[in-house]
PDB file of N, CA and C in Angstrom:
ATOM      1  N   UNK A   1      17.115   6.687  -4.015  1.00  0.00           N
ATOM      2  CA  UNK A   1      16.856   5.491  -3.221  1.00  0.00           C
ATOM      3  C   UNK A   1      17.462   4.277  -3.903  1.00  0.00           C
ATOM      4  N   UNK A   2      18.008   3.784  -2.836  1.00  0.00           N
ATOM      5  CA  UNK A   2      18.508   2.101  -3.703  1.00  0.00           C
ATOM      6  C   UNK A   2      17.183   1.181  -3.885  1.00  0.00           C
ATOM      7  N   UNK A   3      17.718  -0.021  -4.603  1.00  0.00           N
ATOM      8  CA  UNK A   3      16.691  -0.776  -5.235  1.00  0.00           C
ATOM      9  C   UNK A   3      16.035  -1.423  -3.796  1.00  0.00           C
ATOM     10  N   UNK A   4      16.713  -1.659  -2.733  1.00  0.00           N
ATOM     11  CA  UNK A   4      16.653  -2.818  -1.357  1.00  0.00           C
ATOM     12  C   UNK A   4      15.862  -1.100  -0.434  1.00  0.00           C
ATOM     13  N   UNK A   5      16.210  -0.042  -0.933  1.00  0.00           N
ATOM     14  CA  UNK A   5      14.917   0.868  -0.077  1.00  0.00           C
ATOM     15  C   UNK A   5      13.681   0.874  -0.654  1.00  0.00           C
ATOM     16  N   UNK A   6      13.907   1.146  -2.322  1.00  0.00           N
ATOM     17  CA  UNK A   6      12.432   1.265  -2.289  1.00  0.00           C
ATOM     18  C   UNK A   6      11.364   0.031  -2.427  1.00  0.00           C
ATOM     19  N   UNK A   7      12.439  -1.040  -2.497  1.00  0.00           N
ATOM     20  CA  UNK A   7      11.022  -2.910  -2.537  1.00  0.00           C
ATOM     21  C   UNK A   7      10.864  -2.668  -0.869  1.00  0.00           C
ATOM     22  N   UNK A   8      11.464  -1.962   0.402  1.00  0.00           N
ATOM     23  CA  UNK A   8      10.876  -1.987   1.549  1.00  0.00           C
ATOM     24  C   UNK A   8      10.338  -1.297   1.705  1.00  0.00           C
ATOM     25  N   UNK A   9       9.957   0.039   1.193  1.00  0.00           N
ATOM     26  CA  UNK A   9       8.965   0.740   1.262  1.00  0.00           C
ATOM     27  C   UNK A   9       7.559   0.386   0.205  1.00  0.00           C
ATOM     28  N   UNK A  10       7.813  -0.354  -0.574  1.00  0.00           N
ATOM     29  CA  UNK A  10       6.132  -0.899  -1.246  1.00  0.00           C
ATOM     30  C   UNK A  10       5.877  -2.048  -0.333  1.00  0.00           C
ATOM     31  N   UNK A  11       7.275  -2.520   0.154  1.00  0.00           N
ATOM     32  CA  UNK A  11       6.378  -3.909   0.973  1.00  0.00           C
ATOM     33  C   UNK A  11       5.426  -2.833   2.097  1.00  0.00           C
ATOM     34  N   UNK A  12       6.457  -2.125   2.763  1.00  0.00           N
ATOM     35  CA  UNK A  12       5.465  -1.565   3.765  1.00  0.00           C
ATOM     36  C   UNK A  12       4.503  -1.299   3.221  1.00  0.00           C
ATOM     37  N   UNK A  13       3.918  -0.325   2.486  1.00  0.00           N
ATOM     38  CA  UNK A  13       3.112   0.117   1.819  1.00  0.00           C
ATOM     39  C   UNK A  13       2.122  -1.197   1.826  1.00  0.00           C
ATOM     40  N   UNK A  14       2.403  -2.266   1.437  1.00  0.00           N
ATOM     41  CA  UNK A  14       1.386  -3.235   0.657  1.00  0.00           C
ATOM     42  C   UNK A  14       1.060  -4.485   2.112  1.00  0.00           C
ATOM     43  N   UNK A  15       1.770  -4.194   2.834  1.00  0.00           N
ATOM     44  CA  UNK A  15       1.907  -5.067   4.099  1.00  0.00           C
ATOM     45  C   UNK A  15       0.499  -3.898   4.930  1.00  0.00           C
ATOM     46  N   UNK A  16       0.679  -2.549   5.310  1.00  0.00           N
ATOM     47  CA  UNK A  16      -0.165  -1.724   5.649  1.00  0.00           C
ATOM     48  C   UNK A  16      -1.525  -2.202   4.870  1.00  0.00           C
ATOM     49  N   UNK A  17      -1.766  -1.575   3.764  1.00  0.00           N
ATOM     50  CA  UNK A  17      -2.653  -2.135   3.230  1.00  0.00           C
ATOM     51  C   UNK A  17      -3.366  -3.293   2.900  1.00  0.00           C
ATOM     52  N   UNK A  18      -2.712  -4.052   2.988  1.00  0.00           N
ATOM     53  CA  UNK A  18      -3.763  -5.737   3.693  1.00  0.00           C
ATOM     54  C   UNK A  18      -3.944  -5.833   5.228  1.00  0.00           C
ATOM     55  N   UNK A  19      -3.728  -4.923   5.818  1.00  0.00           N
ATOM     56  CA  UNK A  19      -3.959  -4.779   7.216  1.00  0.00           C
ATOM     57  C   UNK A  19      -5.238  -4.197   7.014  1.00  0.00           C
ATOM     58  N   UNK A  20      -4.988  -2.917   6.466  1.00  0.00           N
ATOM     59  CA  UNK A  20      -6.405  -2.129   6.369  1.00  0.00           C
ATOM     60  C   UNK A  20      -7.604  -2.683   5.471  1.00  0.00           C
ATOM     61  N   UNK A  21      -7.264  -3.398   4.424  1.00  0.00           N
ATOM     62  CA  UNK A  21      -7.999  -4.208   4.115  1.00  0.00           C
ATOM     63  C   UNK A  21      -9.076  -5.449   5.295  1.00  0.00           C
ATOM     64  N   UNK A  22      -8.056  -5.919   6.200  1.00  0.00           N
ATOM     65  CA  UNK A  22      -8.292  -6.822   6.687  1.00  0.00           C
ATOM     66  C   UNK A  22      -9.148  -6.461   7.724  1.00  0.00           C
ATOM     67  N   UNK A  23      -9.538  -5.606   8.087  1.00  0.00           N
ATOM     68  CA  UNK A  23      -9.693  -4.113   9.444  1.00  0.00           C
ATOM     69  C   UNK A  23     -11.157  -3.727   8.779  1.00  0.00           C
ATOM     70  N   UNK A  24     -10.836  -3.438   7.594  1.00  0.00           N
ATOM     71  CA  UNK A  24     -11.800  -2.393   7.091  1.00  0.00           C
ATOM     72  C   UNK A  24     -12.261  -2.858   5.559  1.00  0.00           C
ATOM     73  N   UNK A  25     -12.993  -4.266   5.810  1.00  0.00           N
ATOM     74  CA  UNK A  25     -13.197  -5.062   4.351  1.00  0.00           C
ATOM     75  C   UNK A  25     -14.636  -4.373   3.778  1.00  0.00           C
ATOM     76  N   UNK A  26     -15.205  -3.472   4.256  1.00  0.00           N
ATOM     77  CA  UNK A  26     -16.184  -3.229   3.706  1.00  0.00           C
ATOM     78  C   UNK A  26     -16.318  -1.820   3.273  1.00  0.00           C
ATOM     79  N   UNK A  27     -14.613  -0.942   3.472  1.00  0.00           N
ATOM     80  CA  UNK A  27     -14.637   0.360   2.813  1.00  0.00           C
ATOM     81  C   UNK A  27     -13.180   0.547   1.906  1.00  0.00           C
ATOM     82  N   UNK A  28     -13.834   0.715   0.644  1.00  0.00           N
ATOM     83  CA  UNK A  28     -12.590   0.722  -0.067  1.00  0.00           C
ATOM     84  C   UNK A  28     -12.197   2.431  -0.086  1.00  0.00           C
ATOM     85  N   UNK A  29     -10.984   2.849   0.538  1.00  0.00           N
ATOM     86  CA  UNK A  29     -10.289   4.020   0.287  1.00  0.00           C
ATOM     87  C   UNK A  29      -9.878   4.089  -1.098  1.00  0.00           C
ATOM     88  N   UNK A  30     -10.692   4.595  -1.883  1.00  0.00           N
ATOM     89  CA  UNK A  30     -10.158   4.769  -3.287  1.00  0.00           C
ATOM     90  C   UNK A  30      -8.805   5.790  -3.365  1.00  0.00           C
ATOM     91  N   UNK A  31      -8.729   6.884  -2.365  1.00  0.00           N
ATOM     92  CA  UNK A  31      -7.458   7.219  -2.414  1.00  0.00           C
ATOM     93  C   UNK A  31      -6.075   6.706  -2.460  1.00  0.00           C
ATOM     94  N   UNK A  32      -6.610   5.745  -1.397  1.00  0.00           N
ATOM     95  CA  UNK A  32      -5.029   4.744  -1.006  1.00  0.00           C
ATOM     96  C   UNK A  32      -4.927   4.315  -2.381  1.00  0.00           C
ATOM     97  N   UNK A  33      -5.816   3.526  -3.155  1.00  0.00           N
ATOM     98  CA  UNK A  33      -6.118   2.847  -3.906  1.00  0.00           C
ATOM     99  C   UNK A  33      -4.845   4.102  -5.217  1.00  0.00           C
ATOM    100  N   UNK A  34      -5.191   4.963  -4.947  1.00  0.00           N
ATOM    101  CA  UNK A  34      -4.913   5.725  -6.417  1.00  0.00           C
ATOM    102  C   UNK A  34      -3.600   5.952  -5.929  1.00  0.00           C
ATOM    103  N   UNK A  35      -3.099   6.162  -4.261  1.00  0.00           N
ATOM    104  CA  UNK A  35      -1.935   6.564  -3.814  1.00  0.00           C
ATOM    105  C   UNK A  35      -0.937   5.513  -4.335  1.00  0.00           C
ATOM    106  N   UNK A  36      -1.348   4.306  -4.240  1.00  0.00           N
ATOM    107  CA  UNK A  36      -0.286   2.829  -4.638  1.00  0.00           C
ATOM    108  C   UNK A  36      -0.383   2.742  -5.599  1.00  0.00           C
ATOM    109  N   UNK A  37      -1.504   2.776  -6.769  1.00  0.00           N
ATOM    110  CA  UNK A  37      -1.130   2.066  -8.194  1.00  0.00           C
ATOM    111  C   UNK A  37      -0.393   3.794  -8.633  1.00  0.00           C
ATOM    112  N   UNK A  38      -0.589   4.370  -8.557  1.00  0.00           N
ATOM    113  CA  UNK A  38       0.130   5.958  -9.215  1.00  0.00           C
ATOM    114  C   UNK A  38       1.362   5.983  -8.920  1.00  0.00           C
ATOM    115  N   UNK A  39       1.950   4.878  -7.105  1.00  0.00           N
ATOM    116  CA  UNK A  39       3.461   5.210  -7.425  1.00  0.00           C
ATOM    117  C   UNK A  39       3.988   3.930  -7.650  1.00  0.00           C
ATOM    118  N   UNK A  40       3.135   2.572  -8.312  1.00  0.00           N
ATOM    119  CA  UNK A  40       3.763   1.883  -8.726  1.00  0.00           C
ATOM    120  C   UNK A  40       4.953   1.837  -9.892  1.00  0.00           C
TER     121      UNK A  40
END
């Protein structure tokens, strides 16, 4: 992957996830949680 694919795939990633955050402020998916910082 080039550098300009993978900063658009964490944006997606991190753009999704303040959605679901925003949706769902009172359940934290610890998975997601482990899915994003593990492929940071």
């Amino acid at each position: 992957m080039s550098l300009n694919d993978e900063f658009a795939f964490y944006f997606t990633i991190l753009n999704q996830y303040r959605w679901y955050l925003n949706n769902h402020i009172n359940t934290i998916d610890l998975r997601s949680l482990f899915f994003i910082f593990h492929h940071l």
